[in-house]
C-alpha atoms as a PDB file:
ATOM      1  CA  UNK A   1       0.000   0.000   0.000  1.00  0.00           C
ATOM      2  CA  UNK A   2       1.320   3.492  -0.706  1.00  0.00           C
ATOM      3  CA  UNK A   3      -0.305   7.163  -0.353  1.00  0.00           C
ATOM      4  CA  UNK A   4      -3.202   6.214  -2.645  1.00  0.00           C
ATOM      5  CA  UNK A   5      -3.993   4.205   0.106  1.00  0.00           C
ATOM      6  CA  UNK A   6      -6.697   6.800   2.230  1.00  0.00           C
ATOM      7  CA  UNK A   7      -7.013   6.177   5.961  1.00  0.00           C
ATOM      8  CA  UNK A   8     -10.118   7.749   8.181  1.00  0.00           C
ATOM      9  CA  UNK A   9      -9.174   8.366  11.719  1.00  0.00           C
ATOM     10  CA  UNK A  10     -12.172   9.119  14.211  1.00  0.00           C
ATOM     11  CA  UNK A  11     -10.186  10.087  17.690  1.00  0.00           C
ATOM     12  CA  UNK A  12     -11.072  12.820  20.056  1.00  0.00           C
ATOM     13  CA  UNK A  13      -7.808  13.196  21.788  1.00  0.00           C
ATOM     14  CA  UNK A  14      -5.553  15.190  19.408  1.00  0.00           C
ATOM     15  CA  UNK A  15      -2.255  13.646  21.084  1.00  0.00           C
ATOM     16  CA  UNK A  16      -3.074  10.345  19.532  1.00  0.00           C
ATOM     17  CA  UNK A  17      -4.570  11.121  16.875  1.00  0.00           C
ATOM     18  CA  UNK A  18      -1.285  13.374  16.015  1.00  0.00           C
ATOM     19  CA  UNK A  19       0.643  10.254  16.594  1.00  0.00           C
ATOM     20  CA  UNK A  20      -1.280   7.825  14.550  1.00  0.00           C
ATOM     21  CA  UNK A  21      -1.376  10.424  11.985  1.00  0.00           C
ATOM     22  CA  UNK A  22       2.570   9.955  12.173  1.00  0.00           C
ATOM     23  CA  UNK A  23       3.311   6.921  12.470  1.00  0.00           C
ATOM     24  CA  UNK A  24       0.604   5.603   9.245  1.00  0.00           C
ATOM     25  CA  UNK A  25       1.869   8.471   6.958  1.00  0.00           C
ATOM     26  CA  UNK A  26       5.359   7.239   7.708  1.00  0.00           C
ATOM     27  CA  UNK A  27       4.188   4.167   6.493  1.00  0.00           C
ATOM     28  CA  UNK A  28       3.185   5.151   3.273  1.00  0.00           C
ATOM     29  CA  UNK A  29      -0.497   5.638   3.893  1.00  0.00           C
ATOM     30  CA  UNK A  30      -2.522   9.194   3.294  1.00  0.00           C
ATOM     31  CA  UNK A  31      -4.269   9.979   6.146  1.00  0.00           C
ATOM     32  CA  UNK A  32      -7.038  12.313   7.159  1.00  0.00           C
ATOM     33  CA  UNK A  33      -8.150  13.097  11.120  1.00  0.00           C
ATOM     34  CA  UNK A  34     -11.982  13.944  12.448  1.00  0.00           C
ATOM     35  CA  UNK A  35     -12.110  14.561  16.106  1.00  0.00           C
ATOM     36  CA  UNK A  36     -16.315  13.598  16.579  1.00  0.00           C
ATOM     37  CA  UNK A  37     -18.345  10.927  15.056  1.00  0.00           C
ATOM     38  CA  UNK A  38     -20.840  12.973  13.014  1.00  0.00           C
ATOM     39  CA  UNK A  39     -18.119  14.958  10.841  1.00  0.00           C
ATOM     40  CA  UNK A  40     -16.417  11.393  10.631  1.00  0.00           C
ATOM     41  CA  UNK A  41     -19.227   9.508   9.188  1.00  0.00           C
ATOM     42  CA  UNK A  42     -19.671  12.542   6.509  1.00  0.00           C
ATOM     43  CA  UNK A  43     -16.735  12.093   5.907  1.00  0.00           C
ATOM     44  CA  UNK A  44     -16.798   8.329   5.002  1.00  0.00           C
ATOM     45  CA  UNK A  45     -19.543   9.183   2.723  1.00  0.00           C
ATOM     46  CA  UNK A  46     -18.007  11.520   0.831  1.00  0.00           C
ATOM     47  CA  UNK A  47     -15.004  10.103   0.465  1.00  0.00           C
ATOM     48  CA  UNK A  48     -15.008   6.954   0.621  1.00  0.00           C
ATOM     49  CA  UNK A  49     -11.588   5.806   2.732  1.00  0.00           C
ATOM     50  CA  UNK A  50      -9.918   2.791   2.098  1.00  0.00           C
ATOM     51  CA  UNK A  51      -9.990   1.813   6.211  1.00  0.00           C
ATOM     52  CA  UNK A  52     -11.382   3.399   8.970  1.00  0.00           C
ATOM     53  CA  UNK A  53      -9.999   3.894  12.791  1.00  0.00           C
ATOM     54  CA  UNK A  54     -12.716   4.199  15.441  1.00  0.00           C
ATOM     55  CA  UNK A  55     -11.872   5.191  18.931  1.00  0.00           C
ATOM     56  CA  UNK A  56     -14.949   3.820  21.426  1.00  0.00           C
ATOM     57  CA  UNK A  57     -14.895   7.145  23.336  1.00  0.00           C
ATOM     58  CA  UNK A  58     -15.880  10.230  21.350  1.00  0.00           C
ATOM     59  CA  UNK A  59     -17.781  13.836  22.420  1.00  0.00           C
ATOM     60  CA  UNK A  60     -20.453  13.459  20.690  1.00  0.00           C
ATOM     61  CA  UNK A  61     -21.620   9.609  21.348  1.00  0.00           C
ATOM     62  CA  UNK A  62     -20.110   6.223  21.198  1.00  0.00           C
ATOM     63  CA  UNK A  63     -17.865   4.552  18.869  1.00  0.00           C
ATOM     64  CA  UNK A  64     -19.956   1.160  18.665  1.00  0.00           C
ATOM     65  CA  UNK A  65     -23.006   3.460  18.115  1.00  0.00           C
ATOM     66  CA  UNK A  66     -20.858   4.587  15.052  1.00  0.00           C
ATOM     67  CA  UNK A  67     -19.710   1.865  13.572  1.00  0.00           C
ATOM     68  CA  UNK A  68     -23.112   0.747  13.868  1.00  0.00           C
ATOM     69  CA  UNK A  69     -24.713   3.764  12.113  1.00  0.00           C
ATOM     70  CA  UNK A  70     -21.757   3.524   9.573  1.00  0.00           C
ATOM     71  CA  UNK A  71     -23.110   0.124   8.404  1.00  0.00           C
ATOM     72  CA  UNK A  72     -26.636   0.850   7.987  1.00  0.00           C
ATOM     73  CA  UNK A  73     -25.373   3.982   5.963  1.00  0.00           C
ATOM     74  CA  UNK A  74     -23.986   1.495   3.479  1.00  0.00           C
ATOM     75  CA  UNK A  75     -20.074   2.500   4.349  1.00  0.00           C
ATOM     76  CA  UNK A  76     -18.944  -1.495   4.190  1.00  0.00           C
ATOM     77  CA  UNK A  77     -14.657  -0.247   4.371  1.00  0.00           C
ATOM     78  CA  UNK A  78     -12.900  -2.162   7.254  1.00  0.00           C
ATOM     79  CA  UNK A  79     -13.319  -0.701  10.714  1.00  0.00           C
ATOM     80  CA  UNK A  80     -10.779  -0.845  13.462  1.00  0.00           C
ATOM     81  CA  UNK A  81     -11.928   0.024  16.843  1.00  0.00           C
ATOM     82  CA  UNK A  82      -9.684   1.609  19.251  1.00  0.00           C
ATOM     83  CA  UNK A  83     -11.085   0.939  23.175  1.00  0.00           C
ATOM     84  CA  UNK A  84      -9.288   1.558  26.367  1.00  0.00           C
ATOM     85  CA  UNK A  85     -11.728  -1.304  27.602  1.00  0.00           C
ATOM     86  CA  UNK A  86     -10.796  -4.754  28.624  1.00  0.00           C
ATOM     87  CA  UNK A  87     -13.827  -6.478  29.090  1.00  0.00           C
ATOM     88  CA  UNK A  88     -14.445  -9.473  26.516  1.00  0.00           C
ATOM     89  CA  UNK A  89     -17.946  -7.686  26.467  1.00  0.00           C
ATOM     90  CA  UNK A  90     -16.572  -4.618  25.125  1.00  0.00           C
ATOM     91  CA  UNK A  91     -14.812  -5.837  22.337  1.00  0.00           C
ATOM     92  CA  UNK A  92     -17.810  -8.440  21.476  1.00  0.00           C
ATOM     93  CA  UNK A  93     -20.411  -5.348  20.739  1.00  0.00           C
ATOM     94  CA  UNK A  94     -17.817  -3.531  18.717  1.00  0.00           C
ATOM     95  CA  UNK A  95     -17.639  -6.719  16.235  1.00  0.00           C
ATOM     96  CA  UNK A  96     -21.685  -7.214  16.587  1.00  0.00           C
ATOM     97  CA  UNK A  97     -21.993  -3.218  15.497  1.00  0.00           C
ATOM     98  CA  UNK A  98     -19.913  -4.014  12.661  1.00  0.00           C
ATOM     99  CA  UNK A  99     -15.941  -3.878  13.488  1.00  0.00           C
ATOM    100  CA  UNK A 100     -13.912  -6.080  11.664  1.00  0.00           C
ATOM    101  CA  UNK A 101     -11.035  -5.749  14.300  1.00  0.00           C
ATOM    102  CA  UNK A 102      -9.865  -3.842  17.506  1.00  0.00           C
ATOM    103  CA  UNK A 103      -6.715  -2.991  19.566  1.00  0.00           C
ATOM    104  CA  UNK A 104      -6.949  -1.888  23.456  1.00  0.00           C
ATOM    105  CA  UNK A 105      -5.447   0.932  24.402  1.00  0.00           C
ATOM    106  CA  UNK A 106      -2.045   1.019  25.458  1.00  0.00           C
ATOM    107  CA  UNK A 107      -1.255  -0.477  22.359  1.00  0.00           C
ATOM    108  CA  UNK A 108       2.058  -0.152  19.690  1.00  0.00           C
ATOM    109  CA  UNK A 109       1.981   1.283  16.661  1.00  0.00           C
ATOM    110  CA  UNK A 110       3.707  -1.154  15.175  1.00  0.00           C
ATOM    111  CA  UNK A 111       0.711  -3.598  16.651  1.00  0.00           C
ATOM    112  CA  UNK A 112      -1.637  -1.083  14.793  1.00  0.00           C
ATOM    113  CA  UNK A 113       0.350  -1.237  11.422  1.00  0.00           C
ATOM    114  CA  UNK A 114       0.001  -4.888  11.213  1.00  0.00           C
ATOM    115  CA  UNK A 115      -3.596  -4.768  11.936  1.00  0.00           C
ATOM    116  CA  UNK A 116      -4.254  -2.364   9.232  1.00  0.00           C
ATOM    117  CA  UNK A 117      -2.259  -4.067   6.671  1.00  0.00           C
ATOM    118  CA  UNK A 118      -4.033  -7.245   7.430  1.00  0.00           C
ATOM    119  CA  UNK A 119      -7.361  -5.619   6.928  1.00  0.00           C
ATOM    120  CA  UNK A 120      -6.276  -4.029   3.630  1.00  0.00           C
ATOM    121  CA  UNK A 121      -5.256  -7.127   2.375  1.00  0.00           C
ATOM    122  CA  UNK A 122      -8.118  -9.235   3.108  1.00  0.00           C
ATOM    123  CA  UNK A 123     -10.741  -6.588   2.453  1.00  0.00           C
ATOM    124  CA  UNK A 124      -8.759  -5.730  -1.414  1.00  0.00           C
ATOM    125  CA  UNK A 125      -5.511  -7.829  -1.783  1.00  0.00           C
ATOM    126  CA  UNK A 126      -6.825 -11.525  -1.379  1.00  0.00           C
ATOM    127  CA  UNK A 127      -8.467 -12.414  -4.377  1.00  0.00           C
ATOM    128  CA  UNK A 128      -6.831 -11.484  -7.562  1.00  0.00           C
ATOM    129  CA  UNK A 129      -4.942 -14.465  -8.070  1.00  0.00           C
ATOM    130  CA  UNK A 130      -8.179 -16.933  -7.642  1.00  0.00           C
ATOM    131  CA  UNK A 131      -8.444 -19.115 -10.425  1.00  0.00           C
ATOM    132  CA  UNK A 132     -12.054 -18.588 -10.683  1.00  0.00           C
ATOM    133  CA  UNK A 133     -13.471 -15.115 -10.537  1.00  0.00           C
ATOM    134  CA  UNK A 134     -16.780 -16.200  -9.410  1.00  0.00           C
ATOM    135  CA  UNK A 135     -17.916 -18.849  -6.671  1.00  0.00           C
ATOM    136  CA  UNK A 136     -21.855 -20.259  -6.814  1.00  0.00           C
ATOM    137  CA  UNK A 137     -23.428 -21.600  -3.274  1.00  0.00           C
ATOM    138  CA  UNK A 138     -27.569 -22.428  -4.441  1.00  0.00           C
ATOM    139  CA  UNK A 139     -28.522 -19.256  -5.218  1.00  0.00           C
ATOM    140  CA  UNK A 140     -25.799 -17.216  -3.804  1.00  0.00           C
ATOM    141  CA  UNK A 141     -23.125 -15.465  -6.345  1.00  0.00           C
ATOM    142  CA  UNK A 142     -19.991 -14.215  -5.288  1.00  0.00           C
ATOM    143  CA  UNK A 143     -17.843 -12.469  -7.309  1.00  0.00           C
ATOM    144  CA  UNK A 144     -14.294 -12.413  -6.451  1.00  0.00           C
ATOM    145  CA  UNK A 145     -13.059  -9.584  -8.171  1.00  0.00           C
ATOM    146  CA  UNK A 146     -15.975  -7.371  -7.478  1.00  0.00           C
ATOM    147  CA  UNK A 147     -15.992  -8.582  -3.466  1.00  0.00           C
ATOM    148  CA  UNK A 148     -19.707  -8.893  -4.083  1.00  0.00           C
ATOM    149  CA  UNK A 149     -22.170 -11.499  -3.334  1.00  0.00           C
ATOM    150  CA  UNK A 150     -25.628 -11.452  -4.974  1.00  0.00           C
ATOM    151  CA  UNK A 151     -29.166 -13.258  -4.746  1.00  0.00           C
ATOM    152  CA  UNK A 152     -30.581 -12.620  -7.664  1.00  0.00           C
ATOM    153  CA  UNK A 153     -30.621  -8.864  -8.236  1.00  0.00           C
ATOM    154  CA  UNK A 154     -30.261  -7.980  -4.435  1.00  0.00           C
ATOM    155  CA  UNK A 155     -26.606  -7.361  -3.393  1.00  0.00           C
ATOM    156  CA  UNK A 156     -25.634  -8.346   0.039  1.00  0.00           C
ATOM    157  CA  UNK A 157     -24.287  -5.639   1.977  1.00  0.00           C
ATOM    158  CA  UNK A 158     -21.377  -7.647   3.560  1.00  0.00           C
ATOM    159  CA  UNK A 159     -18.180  -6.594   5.363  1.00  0.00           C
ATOM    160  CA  UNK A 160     -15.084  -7.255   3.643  1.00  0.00           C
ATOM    161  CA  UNK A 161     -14.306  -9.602   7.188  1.00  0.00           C
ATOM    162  CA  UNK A 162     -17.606 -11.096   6.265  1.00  0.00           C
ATOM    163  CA  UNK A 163     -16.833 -11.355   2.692  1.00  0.00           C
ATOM    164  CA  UNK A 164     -14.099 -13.257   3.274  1.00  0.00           C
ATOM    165  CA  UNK A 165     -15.564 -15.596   6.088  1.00  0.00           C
ATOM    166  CA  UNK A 166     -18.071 -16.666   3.384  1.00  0.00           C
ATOM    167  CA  UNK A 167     -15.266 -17.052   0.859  1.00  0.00           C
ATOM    168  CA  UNK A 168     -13.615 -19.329   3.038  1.00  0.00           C
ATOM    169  CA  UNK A 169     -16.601 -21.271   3.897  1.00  0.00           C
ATOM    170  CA  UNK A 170     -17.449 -21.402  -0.271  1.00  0.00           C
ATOM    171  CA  UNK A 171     -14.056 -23.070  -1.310  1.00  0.00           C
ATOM    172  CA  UNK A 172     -14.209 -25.320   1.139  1.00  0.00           C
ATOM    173  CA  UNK A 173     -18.024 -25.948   1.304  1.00  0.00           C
ATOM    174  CA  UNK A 174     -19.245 -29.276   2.648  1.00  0.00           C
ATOM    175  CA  UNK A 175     -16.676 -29.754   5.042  1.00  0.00           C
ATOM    176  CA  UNK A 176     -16.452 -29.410   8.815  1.00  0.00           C
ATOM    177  CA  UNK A 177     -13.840 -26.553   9.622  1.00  0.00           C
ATOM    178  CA  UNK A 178     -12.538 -25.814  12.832  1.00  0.00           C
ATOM    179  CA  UNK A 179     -12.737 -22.193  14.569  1.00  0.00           C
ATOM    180  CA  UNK A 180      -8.579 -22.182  14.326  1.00  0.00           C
ATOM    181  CA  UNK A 181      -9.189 -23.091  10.809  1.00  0.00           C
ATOM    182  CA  UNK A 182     -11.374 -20.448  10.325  1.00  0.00           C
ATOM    183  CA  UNK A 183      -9.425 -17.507  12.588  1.00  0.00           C
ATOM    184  CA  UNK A 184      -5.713 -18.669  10.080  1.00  0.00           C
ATOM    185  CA  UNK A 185      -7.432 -18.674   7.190  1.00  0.00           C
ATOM    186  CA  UNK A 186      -9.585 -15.381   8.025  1.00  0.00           C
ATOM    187  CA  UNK A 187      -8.026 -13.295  10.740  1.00  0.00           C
ATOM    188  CA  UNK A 188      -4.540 -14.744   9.734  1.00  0.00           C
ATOM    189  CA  UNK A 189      -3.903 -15.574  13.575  1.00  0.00           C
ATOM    190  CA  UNK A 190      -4.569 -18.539  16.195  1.00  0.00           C
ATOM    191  CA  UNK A 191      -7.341 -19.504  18.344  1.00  0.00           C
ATOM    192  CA  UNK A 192      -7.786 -17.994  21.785  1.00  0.00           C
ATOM    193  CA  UNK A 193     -10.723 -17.706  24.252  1.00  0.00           C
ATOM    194  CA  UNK A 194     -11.707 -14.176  23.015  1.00  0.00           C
ATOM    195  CA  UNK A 195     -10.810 -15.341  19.115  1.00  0.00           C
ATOM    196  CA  UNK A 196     -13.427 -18.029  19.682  1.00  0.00           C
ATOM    197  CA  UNK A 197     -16.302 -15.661  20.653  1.00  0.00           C
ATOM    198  CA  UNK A 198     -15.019 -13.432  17.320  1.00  0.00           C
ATOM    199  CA  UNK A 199     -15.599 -16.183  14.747  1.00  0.00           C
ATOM    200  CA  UNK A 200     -19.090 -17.244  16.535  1.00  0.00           C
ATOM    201  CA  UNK A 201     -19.969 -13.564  16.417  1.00  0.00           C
ATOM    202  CA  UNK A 202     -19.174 -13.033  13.094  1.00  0.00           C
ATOM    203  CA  UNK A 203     -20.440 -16.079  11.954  1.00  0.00           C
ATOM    204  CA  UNK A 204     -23.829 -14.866  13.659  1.00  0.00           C
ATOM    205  CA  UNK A 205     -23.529 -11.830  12.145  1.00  0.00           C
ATOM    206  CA  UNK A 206     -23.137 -13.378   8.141  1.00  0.00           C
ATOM    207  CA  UNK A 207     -26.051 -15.520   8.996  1.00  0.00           C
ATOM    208  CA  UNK A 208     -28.846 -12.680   9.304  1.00  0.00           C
ATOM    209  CA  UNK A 209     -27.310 -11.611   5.992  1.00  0.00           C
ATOM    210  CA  UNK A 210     -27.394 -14.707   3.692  1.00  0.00           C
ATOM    211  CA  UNK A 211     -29.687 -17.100   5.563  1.00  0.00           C
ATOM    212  CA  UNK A 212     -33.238 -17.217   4.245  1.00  0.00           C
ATOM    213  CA  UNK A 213     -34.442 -17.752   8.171  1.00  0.00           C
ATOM    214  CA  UNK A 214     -31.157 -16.928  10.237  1.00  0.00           C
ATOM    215  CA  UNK A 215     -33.225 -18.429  12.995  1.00  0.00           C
ATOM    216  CA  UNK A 216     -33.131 -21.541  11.477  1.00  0.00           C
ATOM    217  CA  UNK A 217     -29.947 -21.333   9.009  1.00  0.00           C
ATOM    218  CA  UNK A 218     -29.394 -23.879   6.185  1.00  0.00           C
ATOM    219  CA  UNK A 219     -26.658 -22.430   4.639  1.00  0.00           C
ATOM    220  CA  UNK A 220     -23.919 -22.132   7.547  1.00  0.00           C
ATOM    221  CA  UNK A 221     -24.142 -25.398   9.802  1.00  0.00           C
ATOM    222  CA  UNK A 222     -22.892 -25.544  13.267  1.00  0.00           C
ATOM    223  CA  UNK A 223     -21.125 -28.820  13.631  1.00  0.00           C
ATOM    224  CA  UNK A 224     -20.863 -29.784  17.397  1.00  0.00           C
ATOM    225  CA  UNK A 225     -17.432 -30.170  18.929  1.00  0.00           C
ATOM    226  CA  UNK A 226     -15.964 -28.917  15.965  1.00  0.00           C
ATOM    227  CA  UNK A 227     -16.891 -25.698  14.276  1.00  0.00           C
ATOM    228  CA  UNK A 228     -19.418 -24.667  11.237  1.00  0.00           C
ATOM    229  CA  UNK A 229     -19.824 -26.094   7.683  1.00  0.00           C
ATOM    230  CA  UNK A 230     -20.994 -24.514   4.307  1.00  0.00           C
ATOM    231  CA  UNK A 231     -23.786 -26.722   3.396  1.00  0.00           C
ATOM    232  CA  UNK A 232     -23.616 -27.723  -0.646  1.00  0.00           C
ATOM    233  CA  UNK A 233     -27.754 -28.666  -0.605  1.00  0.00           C
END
């Protein structure tokens, strides 16, 4: 990634936000700064950022609230959510608002780096080299090179994290994979406690958008003991 590359920082404090500015901009990334939510989320809609950070504590409401807002507005970039909060709880409603990834303050920026990189690259570097540009699951379409997934006319307003998930599950549909499997081949990390909760959220979370009766799915199976499986019937 290079300057062409446009990051969104939402941050209040102007220390930190000064300093992330820094650090990303030595990195090669272009980088613009909104201190409140509302300007921030104009912002996104205007110009449509490549990735967007999201502190949890902002003047005029809260982050999750945000991110949440952010999706129903159609603004489907990556979001990283920044949170001085330690509670599993916390960092389980960012990812139900929408988040496709946080960090706790204190935190490193080189930490933050890799996070963003990782998000870029699944949310626009993964695909190109696929040898098919277009995956079918009943009467699901994904398109590779587009990152979009239609049912019929209707386009699916996925996350690029849940964009990927249902890759995943796609090329490897009909079998039973495992939550590490999942979190390596997604999130490009291993399994902990918290990681486990963060693949069951998300998976959750891409059921209410694909599933004909998320209530009931038929598409993404749970498979007991193990993990979930992409059902081919």
């Amino acid at each position: 990634m290079n300057q062409s590359t446009h990051l969104l920082i939402i941050e209040d404090d102007p220390a930190i936000a000064r300093s992330l500015q820094d650090g990303l901009k030595r990195d090669g990334y272009a980088v613009t700064w909104k201190n409140n939510g509302a300007d921030g989320i104009a912002y996104a809609r205007e110009q449509n950022p490549q990735l967007i950070i999201l502190d949890v504590r902002l003047p005029d409401g809260s982050g999750f609230d945000f991110c949440k807002q952010m999706r129903a507005l159609g603004i489907r970039q990556p979001i990283l959510m920044l949170t001085v909060q330690h509670d599993e709880i916390d960092k389980v409603l960012g990812l139900e608002m929408g988040a496709d990834d946080y960090l706790t303050k204190p935190y490193s920026l080189r930490e933050l780096l890799a996070r963003v990189r990782a998000l870029l690259r699944r949310a626009y570097g993964e695909f190109s080299s696929a040898e098919s540009n277009v995956l079918f699951v009943r009467d699901l379409t994904i398109d590779l090179a587009r990152s979009q997934v239609q049912r019929g006319n209707q386009i699916l307003a996925l996350t690029p994290t849940e964009f990927r998930l249902l890759v995943y599950l796609a090329q490897n549909a009909g079998q039973a994979l495992t939550r590490e499997q999942i979190l390596q081949a997604v999130w490009g990390h291993a399994i902990d406690v918290e990681d486990d909760r963060t693949v069951n959220v998300h998976i959750r979370r891409l059921r209410e958008k694909i599933e004909i009766d998320p209530s009931h799915p038929s598409l993404i199976l749970t498979v007991p003991g193990i993990g979930y499986r992409l059902s081919r019937q």
